[in-house]
C-alpha atoms as a PDB file:
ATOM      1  CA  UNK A   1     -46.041  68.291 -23.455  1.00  0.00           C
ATOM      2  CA  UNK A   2     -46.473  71.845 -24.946  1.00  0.00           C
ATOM      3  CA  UNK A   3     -49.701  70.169 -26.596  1.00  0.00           C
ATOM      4  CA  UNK A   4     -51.006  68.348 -24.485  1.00  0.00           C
ATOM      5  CA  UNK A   5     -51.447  71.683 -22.028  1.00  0.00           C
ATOM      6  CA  UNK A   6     -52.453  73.732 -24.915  1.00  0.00           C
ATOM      7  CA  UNK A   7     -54.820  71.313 -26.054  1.00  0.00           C
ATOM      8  CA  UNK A   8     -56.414  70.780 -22.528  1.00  0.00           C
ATOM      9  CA  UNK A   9     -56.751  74.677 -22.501  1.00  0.00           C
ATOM     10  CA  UNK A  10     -58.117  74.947 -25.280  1.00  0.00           C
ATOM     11  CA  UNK A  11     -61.116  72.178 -24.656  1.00  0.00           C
ATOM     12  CA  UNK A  12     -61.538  73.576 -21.091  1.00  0.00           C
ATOM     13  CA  UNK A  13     -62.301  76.997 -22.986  1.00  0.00           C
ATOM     14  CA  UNK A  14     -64.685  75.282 -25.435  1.00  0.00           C
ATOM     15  CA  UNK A  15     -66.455  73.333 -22.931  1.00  0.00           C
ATOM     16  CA  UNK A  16     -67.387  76.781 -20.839  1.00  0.00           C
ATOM     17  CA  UNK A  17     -67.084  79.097 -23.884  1.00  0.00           C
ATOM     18  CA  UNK A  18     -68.436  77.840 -26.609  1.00  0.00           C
ATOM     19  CA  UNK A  19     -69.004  79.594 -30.008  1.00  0.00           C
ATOM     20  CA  UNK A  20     -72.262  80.296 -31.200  1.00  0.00           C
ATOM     21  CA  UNK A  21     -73.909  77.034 -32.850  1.00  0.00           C
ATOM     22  CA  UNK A  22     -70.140  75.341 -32.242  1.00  0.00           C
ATOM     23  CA  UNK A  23     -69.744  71.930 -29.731  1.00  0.00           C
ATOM     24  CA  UNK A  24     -66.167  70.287 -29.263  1.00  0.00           C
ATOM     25  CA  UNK A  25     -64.914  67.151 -27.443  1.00  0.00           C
ATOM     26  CA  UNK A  26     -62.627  64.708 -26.728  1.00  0.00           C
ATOM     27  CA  UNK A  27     -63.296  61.505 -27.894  1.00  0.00           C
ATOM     28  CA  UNK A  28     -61.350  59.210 -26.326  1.00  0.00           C
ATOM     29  CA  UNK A  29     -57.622  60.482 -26.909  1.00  0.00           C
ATOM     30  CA  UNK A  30     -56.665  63.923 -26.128  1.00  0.00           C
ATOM     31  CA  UNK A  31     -55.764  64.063 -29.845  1.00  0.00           C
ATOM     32  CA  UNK A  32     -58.926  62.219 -31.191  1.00  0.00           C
ATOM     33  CA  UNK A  33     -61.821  65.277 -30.786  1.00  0.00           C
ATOM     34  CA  UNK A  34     -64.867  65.525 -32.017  1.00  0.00           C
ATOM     35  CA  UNK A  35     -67.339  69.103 -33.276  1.00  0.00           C
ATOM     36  CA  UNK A  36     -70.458  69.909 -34.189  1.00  0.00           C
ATOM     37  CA  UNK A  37     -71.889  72.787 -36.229  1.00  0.00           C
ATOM     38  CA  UNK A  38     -75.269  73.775 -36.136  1.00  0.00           C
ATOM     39  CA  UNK A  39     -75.897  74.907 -39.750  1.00  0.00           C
ATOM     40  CA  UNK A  40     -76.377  79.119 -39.484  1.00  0.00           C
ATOM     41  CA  UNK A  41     -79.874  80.902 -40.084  1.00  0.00           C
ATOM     42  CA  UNK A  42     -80.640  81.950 -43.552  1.00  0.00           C
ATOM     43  CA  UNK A  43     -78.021  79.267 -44.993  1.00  0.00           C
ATOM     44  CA  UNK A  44     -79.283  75.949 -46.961  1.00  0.00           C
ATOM     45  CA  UNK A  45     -77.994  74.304 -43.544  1.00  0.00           C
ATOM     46  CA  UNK A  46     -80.029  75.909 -41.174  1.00  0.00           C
ATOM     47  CA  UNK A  47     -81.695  73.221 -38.607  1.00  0.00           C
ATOM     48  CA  UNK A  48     -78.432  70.630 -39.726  1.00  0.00           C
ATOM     49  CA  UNK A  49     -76.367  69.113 -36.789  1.00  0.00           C
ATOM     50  CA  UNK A  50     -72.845  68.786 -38.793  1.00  0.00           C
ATOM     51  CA  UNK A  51     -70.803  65.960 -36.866  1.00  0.00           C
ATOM     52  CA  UNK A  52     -66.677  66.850 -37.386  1.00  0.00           C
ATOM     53  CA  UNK A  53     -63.461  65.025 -36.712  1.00  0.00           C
ATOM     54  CA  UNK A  54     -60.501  66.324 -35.300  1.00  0.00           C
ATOM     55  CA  UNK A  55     -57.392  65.115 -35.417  1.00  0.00           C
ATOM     56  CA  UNK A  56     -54.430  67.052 -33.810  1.00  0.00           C
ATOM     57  CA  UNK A  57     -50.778  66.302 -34.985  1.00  0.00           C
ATOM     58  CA  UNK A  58     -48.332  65.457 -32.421  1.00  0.00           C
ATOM     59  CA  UNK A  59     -46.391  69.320 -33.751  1.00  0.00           C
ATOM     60  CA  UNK A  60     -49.874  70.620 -32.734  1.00  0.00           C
ATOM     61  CA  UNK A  61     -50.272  74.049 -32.689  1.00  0.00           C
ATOM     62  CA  UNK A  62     -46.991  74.483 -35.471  1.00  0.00           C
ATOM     63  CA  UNK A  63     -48.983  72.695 -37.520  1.00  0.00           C
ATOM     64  CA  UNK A  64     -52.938  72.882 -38.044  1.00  0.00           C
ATOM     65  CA  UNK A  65     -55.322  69.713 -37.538  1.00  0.00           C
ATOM     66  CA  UNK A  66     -56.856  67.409 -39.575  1.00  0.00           C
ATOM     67  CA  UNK A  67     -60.755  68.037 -39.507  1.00  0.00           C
ATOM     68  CA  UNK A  68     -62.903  67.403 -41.629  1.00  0.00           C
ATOM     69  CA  UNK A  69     -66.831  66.769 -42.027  1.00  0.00           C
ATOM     70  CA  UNK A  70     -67.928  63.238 -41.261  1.00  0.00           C
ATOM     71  CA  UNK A  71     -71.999  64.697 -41.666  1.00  0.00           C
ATOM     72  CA  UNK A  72     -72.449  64.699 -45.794  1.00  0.00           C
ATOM     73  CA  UNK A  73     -72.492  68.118 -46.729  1.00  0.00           C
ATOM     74  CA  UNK A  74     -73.282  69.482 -50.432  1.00  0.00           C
ATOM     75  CA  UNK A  75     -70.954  72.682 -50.765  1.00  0.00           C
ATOM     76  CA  UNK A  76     -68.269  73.879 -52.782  1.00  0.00           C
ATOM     77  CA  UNK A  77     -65.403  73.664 -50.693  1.00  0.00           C
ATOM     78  CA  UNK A  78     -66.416  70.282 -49.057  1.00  0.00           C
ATOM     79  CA  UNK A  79     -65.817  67.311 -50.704  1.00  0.00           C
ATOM     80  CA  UNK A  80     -67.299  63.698 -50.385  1.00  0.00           C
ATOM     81  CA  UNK A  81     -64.359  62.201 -47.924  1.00  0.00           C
ATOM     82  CA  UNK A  82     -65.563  65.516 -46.251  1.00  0.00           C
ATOM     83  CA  UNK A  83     -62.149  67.027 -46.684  1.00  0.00           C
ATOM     84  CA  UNK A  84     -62.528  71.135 -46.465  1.00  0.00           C
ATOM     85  CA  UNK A  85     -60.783  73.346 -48.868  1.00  0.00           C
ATOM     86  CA  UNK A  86     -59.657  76.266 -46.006  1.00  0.00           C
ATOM     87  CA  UNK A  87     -56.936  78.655 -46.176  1.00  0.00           C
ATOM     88  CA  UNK A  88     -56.092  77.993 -42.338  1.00  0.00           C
ATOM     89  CA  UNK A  89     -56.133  74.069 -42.440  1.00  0.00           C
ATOM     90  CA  UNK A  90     -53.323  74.533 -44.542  1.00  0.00           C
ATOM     91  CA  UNK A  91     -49.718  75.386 -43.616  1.00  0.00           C
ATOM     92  CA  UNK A  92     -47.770  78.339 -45.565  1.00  0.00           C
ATOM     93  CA  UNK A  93     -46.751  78.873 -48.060  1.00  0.00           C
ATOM     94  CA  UNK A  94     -50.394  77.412 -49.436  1.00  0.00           C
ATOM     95  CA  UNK A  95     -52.224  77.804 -46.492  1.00  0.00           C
ATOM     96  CA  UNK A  96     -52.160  80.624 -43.372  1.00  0.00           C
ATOM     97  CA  UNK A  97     -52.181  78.550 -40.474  1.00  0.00           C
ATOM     98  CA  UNK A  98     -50.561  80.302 -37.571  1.00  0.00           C
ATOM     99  CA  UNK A  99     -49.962  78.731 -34.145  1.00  0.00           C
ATOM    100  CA  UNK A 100     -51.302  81.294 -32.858  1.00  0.00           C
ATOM    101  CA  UNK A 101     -54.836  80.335 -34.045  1.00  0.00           C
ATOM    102  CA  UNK A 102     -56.985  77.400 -32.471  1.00  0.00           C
ATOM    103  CA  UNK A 103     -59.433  74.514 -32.498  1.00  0.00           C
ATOM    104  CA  UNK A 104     -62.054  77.182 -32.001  1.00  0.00           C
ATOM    105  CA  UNK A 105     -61.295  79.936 -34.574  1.00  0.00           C
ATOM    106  CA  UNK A 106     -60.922  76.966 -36.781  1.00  0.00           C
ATOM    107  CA  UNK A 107     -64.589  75.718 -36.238  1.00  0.00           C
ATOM    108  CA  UNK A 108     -65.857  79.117 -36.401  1.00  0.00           C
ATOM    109  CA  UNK A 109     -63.664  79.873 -39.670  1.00  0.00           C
ATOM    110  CA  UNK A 110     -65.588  76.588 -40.943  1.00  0.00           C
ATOM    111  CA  UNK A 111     -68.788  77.970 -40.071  1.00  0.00           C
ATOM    112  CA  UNK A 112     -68.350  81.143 -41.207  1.00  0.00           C
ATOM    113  CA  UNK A 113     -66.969  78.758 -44.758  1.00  0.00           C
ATOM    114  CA  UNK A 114     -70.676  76.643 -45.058  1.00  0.00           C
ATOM    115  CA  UNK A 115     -72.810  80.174 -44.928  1.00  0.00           C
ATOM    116  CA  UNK A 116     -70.278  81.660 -47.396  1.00  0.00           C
ATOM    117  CA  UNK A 117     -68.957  79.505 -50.019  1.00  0.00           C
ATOM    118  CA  UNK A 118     -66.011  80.319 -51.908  1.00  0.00           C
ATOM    119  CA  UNK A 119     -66.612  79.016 -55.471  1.00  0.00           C
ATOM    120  CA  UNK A 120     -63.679  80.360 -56.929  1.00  0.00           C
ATOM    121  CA  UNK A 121     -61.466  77.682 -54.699  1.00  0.00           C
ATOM    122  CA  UNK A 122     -63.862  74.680 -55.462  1.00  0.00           C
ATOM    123  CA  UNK A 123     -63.256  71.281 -54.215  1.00  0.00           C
ATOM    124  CA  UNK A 124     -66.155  69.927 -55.591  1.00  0.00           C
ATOM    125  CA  UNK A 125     -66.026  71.748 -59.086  1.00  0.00           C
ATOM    126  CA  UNK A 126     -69.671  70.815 -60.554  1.00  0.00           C
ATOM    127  CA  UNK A 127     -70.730  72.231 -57.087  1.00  0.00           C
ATOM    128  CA  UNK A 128     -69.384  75.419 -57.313  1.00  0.00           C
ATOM    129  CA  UNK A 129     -70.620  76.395 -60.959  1.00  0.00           C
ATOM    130  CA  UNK A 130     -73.720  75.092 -59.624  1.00  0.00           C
ATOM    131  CA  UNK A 131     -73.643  77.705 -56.661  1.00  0.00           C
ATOM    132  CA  UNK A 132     -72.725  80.182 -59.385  1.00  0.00           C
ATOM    133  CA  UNK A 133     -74.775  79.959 -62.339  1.00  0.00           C
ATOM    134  CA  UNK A 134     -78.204  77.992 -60.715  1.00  0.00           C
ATOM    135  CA  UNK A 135     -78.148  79.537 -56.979  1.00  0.00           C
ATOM    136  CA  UNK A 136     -81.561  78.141 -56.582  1.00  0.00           C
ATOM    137  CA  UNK A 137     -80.885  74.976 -57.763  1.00  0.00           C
ATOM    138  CA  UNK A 138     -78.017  74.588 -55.535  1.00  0.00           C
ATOM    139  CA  UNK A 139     -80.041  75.973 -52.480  1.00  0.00           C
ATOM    140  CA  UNK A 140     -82.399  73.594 -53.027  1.00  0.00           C
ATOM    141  CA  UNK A 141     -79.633  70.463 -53.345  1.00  0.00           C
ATOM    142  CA  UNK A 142     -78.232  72.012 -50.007  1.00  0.00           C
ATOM    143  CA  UNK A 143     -81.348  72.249 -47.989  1.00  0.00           C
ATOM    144  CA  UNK A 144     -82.346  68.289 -49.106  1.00  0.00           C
ATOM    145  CA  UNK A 145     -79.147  66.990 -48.214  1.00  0.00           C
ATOM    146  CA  UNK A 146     -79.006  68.828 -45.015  1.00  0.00           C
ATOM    147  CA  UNK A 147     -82.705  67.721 -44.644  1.00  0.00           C
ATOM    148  CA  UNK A 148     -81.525  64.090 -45.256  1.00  0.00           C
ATOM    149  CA  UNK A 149     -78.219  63.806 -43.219  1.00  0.00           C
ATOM    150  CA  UNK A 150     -77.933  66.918 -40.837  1.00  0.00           C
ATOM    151  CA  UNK A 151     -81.421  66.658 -39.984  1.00  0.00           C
ATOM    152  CA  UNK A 152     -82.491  65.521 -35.996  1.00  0.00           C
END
């Protein structure tokens, strides 16, 4: 019950106050949502549209939800299931997920995560000495794919 209010809150606060460049929905299920992140100005992702799913445990919000990135996305901390190596996806001791954060501090931590890339906590690990040692190289691998499968 607790989530079900919390989460119907929490879209209703989405819906009319959206984050910049940030879009979430239901998709069927209360517990089935979907996001989308515009890529940010001055990143390799700039002009994407990056399609996220959300999937919020029945503990929801004592423990975080599932999202990750069903738009390919070449970056460090994203891998190719589109799984997201984040600090608050992940409970304690590991992670810092707090109830007291939500759906949208989580998509705006993620956003805040593709313009700046934490190579030292890699998921993809030829990625991130990539972003390291060849910026360009990876700028240029980032702007293609987000040419390729973010583009409109």
């Amino acid at each position: 019950m607790q989530r079900a209010s919390r989460l119907t809150r929490e879209l209703s606060l989405l819906a009319t106050e959206p984050p910049p460049g940030i879009t979430c929905w239901q998709n069927g299920q209360l517990d089935d949502l979907r996001a989308q992140i515009l890529g940010g100005v001055d990143t390799p992702y700039e002009k994407g549209i990056f399609n996220l799913e959300i999937i919020v445990p029945e503990r929801y919000p004592f423990e975080p939800p599932k999202i990750r990135f069903l738009t390919p996305i070449y970056h460090p901390n994203i891998d190719s299931a589109g799984r997201i190596c984040l600090d608050v996806l992940k409970l304690p001791p590991k992670g810092a997920w707090r109830p007291s954060l939500n759906i949208s501090t989580l998509l705006t931590s993620i956003q805040l995560l593709m313009a700046e890339p934490n190579p030292d906590d890699p998921l993809m690990a030829d990625i991130s000495s990539e972003y390291k040692y060849n910026k360009q190289l990876f700028l240029l691998n980032a702007r293609e794919w987000t040419e390729k499968y973010a583009g409109q």
